[in-house]
C-alpha atoms as a PDB file:
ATOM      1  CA  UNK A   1      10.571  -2.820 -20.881  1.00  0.00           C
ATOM      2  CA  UNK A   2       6.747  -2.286 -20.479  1.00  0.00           C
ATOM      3  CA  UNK A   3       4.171  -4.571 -22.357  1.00  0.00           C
ATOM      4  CA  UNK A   4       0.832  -2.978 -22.403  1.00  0.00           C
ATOM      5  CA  UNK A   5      -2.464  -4.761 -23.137  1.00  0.00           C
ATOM      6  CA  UNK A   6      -5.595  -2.742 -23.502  1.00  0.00           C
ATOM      7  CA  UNK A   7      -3.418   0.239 -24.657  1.00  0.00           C
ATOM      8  CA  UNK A   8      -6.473   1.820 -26.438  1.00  0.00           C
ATOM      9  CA  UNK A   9      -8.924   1.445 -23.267  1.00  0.00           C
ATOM     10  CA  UNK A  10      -9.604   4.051 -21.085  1.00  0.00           C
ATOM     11  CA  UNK A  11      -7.190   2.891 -18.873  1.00  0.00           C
ATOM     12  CA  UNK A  12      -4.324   1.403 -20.860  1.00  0.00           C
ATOM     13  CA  UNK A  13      -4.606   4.620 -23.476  1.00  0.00           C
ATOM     14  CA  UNK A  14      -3.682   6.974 -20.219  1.00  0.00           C
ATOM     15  CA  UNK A  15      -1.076   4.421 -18.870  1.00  0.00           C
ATOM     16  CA  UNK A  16       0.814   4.895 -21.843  1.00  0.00           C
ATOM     17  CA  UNK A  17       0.980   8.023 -21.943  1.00  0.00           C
ATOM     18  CA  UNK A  18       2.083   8.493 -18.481  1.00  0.00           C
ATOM     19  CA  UNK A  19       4.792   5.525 -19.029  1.00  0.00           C
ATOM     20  CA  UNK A  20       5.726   8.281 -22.043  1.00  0.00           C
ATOM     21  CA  UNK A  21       6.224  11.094 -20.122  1.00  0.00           C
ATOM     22  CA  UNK A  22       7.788   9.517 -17.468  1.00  0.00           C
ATOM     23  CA  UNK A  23      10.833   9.156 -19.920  1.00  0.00           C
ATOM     24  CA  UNK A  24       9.560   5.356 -20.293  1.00  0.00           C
ATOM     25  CA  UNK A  25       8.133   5.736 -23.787  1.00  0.00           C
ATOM     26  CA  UNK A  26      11.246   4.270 -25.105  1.00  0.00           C
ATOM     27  CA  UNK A  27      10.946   1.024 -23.426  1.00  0.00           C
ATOM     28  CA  UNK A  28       7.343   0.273 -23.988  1.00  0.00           C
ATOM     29  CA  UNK A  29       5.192  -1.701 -26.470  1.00  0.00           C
ATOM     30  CA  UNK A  30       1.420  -0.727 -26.848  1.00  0.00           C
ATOM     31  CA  UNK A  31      -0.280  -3.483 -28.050  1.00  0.00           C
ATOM     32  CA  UNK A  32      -3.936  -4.012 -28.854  1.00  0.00           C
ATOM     33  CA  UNK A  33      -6.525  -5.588 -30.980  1.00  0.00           C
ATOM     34  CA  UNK A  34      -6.804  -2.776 -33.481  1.00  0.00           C
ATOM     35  CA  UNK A  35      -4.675   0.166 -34.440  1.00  0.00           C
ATOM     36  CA  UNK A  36      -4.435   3.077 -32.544  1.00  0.00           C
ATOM     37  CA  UNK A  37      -6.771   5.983 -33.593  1.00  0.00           C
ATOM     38  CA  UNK A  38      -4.597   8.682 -32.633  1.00  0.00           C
ATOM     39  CA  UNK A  39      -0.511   8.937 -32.606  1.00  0.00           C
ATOM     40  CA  UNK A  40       1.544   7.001 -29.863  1.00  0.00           C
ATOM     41  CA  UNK A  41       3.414   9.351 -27.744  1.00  0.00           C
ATOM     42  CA  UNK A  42       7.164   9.034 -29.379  1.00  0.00           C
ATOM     43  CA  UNK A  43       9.012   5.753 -28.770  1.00  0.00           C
ATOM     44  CA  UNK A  44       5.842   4.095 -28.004  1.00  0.00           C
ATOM     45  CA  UNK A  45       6.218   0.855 -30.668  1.00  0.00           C
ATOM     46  CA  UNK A  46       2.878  -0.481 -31.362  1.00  0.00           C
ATOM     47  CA  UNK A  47       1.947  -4.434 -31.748  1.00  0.00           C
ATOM     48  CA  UNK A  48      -1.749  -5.847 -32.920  1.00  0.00           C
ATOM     49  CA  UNK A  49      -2.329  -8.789 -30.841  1.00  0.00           C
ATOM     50  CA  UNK A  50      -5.412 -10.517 -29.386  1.00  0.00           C
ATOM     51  CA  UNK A  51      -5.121 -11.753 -25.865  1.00  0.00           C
ATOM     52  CA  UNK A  52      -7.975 -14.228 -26.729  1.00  0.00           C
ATOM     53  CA  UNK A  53      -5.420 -15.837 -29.194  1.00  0.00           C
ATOM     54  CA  UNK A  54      -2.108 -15.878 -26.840  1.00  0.00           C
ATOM     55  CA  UNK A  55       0.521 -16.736 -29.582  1.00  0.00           C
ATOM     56  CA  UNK A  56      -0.288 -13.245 -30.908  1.00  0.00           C
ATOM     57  CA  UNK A  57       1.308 -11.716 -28.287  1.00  0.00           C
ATOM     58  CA  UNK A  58       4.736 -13.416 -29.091  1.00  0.00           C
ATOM     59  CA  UNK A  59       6.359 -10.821 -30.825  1.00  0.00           C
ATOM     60  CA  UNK A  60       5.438  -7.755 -28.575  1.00  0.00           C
ATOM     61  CA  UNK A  61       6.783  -9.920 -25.392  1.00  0.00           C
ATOM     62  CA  UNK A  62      10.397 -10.316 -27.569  1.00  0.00           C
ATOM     63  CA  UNK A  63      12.716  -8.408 -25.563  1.00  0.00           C
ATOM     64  CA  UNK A  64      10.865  -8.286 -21.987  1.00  0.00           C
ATOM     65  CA  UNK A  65      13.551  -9.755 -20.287  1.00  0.00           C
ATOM     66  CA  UNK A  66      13.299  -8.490 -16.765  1.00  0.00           C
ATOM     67  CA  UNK A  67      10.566  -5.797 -17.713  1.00  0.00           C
ATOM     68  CA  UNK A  68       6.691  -5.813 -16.845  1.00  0.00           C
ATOM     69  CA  UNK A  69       3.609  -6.801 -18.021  1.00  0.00           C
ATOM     70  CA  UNK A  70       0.374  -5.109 -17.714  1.00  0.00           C
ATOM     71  CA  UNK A  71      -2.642  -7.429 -18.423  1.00  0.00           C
ATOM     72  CA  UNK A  72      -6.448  -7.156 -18.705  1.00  0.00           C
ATOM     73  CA  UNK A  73      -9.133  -9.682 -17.891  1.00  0.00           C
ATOM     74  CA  UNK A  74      -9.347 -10.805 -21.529  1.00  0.00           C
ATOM     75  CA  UNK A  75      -9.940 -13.975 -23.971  1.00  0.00           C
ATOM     76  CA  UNK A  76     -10.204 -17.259 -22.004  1.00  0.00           C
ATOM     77  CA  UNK A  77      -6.191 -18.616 -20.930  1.00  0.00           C
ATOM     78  CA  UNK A  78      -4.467 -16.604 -18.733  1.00  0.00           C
ATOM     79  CA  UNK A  79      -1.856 -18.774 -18.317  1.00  0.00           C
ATOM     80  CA  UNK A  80      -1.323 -19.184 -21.779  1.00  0.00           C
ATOM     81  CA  UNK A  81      -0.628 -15.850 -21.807  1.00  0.00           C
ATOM     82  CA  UNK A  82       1.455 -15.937 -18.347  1.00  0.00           C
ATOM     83  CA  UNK A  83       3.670 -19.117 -19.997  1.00  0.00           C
ATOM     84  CA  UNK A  84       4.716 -16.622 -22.624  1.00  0.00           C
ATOM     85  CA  UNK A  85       5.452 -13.388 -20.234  1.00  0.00           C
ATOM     86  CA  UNK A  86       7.583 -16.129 -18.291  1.00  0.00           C
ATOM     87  CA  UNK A  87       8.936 -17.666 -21.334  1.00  0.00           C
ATOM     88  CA  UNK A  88      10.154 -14.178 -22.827  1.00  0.00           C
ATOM     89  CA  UNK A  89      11.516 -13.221 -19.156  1.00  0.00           C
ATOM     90  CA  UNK A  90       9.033 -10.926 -17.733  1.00  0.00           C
ATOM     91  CA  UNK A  91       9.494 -10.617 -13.887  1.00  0.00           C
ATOM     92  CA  UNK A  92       6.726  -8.362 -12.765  1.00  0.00           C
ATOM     93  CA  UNK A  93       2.817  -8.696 -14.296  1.00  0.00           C
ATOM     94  CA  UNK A  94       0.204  -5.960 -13.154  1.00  0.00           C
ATOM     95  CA  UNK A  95      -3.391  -7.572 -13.588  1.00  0.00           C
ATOM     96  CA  UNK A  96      -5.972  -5.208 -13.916  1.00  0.00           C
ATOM     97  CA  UNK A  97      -9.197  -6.757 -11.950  1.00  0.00           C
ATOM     98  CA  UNK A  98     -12.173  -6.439 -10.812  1.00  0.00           C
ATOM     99  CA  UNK A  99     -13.797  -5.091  -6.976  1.00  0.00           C
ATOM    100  CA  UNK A 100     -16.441  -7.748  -7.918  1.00  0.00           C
ATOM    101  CA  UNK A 101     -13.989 -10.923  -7.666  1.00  0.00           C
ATOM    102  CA  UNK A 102     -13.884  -9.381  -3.936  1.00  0.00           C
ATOM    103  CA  UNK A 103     -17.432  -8.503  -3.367  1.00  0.00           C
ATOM    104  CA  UNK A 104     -19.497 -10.911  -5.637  1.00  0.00           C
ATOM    105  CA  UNK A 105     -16.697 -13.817  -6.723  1.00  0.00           C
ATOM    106  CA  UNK A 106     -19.816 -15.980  -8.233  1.00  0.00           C
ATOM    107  CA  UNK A 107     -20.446 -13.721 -10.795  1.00  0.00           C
ATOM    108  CA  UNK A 108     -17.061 -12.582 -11.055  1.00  0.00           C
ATOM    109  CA  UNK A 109     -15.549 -15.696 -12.073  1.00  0.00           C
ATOM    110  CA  UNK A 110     -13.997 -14.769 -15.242  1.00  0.00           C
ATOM    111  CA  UNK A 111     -11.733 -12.194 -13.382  1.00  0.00           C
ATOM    112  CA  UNK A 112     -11.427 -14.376 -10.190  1.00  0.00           C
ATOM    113  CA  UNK A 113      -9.534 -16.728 -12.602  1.00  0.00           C
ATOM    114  CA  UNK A 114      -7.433 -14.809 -14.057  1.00  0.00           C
ATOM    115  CA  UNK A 115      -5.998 -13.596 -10.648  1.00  0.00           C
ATOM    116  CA  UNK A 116      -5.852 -17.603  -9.488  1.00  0.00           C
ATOM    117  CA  UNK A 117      -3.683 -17.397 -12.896  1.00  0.00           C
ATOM    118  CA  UNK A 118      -1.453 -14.379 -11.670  1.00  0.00           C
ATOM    119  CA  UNK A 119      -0.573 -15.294  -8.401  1.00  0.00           C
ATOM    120  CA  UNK A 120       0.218 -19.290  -9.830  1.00  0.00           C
ATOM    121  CA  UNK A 121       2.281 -17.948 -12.564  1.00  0.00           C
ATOM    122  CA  UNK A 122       5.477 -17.531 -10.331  1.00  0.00           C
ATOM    123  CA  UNK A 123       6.151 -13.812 -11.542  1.00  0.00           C
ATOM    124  CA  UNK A 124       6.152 -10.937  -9.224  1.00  0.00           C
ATOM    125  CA  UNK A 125       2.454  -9.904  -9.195  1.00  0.00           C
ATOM    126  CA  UNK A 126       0.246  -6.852  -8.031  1.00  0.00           C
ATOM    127  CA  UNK A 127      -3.465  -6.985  -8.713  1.00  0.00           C
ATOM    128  CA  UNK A 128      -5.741  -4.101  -9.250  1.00  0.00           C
ATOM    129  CA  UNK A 129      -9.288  -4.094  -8.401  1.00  0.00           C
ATOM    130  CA  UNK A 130     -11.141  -1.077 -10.073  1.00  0.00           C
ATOM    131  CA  UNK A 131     -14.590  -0.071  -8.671  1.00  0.00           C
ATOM    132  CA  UNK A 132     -16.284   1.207 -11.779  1.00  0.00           C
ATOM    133  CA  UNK A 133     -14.679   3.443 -13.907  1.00  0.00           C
ATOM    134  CA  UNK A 134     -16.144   7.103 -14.219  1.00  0.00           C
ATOM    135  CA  UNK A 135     -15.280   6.551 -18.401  1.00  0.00           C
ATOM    136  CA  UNK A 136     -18.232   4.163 -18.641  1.00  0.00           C
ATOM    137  CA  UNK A 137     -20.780   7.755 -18.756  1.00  0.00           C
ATOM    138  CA  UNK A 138     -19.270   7.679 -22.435  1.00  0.00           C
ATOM    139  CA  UNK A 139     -22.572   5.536 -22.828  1.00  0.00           C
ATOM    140  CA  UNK A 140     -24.106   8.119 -22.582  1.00  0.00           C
ATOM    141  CA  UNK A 141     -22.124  10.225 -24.893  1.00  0.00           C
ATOM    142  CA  UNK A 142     -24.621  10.363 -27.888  1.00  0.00           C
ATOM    143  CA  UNK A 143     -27.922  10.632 -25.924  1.00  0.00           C
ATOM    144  CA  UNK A 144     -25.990  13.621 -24.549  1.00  0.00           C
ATOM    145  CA  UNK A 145     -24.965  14.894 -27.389  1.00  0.00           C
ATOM    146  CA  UNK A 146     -28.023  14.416 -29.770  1.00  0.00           C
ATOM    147  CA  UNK A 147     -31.100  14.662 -27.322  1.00  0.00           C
ATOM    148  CA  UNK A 148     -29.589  16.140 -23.966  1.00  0.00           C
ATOM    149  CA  UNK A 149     -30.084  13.491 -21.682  1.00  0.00           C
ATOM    150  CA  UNK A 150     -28.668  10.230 -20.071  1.00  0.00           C
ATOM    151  CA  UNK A 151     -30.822   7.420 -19.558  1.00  0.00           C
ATOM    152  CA  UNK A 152     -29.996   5.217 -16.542  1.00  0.00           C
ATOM    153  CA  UNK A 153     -31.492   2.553 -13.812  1.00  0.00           C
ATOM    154  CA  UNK A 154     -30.731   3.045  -9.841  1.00  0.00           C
ATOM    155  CA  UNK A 155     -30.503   7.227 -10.152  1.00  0.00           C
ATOM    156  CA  UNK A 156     -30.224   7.821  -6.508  1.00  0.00           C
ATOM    157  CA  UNK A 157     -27.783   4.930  -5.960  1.00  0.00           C
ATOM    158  CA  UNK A 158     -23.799   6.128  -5.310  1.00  0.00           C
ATOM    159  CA  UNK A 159     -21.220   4.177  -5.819  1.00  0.00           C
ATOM    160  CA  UNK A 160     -17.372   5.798  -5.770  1.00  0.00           C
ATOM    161  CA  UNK A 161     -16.797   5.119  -9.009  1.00  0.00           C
ATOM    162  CA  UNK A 162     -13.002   5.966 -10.395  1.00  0.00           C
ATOM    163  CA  UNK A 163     -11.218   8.097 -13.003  1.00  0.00           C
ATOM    164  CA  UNK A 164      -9.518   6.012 -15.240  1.00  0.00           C
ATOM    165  CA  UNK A 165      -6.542   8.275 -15.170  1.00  0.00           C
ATOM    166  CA  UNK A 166      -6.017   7.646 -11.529  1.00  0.00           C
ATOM    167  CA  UNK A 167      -6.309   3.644 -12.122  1.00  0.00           C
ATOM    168  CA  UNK A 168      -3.456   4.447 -14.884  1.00  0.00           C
ATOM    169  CA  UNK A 169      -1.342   6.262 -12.501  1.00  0.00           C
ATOM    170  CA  UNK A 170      -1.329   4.023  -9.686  1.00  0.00           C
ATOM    171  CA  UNK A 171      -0.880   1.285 -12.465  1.00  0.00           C
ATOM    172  CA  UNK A 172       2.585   3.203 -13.711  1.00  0.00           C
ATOM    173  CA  UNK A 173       3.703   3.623  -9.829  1.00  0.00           C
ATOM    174  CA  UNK A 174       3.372  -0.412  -9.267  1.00  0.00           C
ATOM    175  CA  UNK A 175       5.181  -1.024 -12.538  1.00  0.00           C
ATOM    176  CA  UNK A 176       7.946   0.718 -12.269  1.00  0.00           C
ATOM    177  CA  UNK A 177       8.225   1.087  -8.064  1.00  0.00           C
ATOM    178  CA  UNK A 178       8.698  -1.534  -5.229  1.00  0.00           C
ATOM    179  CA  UNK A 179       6.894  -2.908  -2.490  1.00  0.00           C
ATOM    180  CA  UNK A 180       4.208  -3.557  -4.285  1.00  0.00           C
ATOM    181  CA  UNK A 181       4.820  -7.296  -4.903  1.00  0.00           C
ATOM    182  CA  UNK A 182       2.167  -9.982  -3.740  1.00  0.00           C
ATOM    183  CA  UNK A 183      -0.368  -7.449  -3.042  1.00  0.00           C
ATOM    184  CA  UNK A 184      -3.998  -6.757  -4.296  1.00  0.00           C
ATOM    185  CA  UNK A 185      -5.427  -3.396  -4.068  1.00  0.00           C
ATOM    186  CA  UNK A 186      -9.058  -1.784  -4.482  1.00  0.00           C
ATOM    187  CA  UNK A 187      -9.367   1.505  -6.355  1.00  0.00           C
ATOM    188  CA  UNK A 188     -11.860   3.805  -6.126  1.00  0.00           C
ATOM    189  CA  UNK A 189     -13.002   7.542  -6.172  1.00  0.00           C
ATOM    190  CA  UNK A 190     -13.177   9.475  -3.462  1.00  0.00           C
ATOM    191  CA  UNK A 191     -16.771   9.806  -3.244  1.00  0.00           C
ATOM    192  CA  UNK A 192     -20.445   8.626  -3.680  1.00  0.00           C
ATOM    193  CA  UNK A 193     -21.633  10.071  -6.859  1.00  0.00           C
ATOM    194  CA  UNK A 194     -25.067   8.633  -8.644  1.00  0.00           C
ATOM    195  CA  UNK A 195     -26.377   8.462 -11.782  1.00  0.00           C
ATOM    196  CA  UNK A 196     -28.114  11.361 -11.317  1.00  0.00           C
ATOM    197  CA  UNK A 197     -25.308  13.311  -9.719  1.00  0.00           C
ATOM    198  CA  UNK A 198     -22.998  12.323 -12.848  1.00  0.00           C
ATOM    199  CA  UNK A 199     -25.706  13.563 -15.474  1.00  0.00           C
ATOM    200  CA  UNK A 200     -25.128  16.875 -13.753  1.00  0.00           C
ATOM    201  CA  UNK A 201     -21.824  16.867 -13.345  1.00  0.00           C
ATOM    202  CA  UNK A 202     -21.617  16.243 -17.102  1.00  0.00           C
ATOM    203  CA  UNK A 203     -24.291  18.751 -17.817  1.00  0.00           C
ATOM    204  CA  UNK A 204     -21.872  21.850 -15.666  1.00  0.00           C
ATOM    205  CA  UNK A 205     -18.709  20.530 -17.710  1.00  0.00           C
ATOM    206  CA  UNK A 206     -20.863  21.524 -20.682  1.00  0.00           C
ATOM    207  CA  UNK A 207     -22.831  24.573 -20.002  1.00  0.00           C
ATOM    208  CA  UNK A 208     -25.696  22.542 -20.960  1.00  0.00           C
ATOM    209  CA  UNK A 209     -28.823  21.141 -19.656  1.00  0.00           C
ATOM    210  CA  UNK A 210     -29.046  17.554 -19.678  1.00  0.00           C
ATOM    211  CA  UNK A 211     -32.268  15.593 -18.681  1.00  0.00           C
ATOM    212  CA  UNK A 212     -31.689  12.724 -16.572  1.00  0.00           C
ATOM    213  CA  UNK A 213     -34.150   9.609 -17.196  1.00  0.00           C
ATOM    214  CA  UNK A 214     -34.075   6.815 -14.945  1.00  0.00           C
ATOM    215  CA  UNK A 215     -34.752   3.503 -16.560  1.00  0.00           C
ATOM    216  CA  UNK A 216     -36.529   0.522 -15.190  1.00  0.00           C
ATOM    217  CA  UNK A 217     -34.206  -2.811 -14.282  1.00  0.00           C
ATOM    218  CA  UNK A 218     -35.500  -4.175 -16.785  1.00  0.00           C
ATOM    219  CA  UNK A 219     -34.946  -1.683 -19.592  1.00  0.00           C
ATOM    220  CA  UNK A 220     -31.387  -1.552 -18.384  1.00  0.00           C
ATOM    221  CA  UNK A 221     -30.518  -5.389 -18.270  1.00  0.00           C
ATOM    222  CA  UNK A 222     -32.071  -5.588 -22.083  1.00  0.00           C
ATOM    223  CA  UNK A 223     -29.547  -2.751 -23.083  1.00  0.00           C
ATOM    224  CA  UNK A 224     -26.450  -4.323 -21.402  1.00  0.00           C
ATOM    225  CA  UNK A 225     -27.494  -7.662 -22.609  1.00  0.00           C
ATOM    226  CA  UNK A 226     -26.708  -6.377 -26.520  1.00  0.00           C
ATOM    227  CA  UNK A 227     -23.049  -5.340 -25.630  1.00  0.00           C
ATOM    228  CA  UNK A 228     -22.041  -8.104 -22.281  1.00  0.00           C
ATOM    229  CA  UNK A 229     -22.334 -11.565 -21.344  1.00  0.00           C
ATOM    230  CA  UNK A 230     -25.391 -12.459 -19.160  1.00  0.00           C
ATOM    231  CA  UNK A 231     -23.354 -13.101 -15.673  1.00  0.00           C
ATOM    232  CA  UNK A 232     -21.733  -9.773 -16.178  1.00  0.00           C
ATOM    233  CA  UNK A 233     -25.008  -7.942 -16.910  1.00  0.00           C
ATOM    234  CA  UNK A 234     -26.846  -9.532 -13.578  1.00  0.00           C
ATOM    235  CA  UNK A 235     -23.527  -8.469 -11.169  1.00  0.00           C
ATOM    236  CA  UNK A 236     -23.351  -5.309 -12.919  1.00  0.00           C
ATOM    237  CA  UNK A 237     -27.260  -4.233 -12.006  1.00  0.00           C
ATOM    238  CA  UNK A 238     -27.137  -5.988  -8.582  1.00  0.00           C
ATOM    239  CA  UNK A 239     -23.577  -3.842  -7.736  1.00  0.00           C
ATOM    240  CA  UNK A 240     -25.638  -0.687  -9.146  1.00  0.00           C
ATOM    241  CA  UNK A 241     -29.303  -1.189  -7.616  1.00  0.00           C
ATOM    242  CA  UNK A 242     -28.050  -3.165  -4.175  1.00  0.00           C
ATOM    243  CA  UNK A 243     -24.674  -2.346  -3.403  1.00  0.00           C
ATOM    244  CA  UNK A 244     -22.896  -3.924  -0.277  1.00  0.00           C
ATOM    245  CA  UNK A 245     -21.273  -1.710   2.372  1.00  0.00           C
ATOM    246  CA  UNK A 246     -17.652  -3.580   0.797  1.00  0.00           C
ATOM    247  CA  UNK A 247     -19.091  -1.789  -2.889  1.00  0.00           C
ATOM    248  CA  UNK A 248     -19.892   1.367  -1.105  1.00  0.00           C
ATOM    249  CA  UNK A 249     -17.142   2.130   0.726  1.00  0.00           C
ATOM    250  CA  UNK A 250     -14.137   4.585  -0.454  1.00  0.00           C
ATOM    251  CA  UNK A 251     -10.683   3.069  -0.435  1.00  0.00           C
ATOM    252  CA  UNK A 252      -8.134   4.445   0.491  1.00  0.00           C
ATOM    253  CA  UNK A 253      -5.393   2.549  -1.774  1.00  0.00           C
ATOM    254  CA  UNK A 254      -5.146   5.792  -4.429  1.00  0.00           C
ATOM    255  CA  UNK A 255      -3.787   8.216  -2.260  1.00  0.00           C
ATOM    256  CA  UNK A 256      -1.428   5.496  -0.059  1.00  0.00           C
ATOM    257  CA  UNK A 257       0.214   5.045  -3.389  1.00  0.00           C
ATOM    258  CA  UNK A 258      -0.134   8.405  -5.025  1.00  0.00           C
ATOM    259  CA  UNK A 259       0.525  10.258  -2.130  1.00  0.00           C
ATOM    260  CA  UNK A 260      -2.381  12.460  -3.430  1.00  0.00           C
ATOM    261  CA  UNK A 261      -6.566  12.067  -3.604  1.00  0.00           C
ATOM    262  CA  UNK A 262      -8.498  10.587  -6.468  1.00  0.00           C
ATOM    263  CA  UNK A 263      -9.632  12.626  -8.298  1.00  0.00           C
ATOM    264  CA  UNK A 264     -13.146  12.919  -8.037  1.00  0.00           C
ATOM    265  CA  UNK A 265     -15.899  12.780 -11.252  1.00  0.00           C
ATOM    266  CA  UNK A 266     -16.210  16.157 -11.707  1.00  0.00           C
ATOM    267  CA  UNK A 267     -12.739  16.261 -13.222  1.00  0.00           C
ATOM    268  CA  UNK A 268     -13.247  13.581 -15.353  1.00  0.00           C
ATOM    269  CA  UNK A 269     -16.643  15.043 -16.684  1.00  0.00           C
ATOM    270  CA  UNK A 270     -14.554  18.098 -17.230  1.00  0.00           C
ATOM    271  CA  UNK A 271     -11.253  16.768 -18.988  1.00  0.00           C
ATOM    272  CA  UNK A 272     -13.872  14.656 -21.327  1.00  0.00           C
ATOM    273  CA  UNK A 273     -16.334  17.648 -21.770  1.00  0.00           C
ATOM    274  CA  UNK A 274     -16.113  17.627 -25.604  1.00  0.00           C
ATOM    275  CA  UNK A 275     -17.081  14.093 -26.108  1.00  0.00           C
ATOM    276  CA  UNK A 276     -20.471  14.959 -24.891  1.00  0.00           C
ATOM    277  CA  UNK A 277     -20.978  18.459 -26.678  1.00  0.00           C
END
């Protein structure tokens, strides 16, 4: 059996459905904070649970004897939530991380933690550290669609960000394969892309000019500050304006366990073309 948090996300939304057509529907739980928008592939049960209040997650556990557990950074005890994957019999938990616990562990505490939980929690473990995830351009999904352009800070920085749909993939291959126990693995695109770069990319997908303005710093950290903590806010602009070589560089942990490239953002832009038209 599967458990899997975040099942909305980006990232936990495409890991079902992959689970699904794998022939694994049948054996997995969905569970997040709010119902589903659209259908579950068929089998998929659904649970509402809140991984900032652990005993929620009870019932969707029941029945994950020898299964797997995939787990966000979310809410504030991770080993609360660990106790009752253990408790219930889950052998193998999948933590979805952070690069940043890696490449700026001050300001990534919050995820630094909850791998400190993971690898104390005596299950099998595998942790995933996404680079940024191409989905976060939806931000600039209504700018896009309502005034043609994408506001941004750092528009000739690249980072490799990563499709979601790639993180998903590799995150179905670790929970259901082997050899993947005890190890932690950095995921990222295949290439530098910037800000500016992306705006286009988004712009060919659909046949439409889009303006790209860059913002100042400062205009940047007030917008983040309305929707994320302060520490997450100052490591996300320093990863974005002054990334490290460690931030810039490509991995090569997609293809060793996909046997295949990432993908890189132009397919993303393209599969998600109608969000922005």
């Amino acid at each position: 059996m599967f458990v899997i948090t975040g099942a909305t996300g980006n990232v936990g939304s495409e890991l079902v459905r992959i689970l699904a057509a794998e022939g694994a529907g049948e054996r997995a739980t969905a569970v997040s904070r709010r119902a589903p928008e659209a259908a579950l592939p068929e089998g998929v049960r659904h649970h509402r649970a809140d991984l900032a209040e652990p005993q929620s997650l009870r019932p969707a556990l029941a029945g994950a004897t020898g299964g797997a557990l995939f787990l966000l950074v979310a809410g504030e005890d991770p080993r609360a939530v660990l106790d009752l994957a253990a408790e219930a019999g889950v052998r193998r938990v999948v933590l979805l991380s952070s690069q940043g616990v890696g490449t700026r562990p001050e300001q990534y505490a919050h995820p630094a933690a909850f791998e400190e939980a993971v690898r104390r929690s005596g299950l099998e473990w595998t942790v995933l550290r996404s680079g940024g995830l191409d989905s976060n351009a939806f931000a600039w999904a209504e700018s896009i669609r309502t005034h043609r352009t994408a506001a941004a800070p750092f528009g000739d920085v690249g980072l490799p960000t990563v499709d979601p749909a790639d993180v998903a993939e590799v995150a179905a291959a670790v929970l259901r394969g082997s050899g993947h126990a005890g190890r932690t693995y950095e995921l990222t695109g295949p290439a530098l892309v910037t800000p500016r770069e992306r705006a286009a990319a988004i712009a060919g997908a659909i046949g439409e000019p889009v303006r790209f303005v860059e913002q100042s710093p400062e205009e940047a950290r007030a917008q983040m500050l309305t929707f994320m903590p302060e520490p997450a806010v100052e490591g996300t602009l320093s990863i974005l304006g002054t990334p490290i070589a460690a931030e810039r560089a490509v991995s090569p942990a997609v293809e060793q366990i996909l046997g295949r490239p990432p993908h890189p953002f132009t397919t993303w832009a393209t599969r998600m073309a109608p969000a922005f038209r």
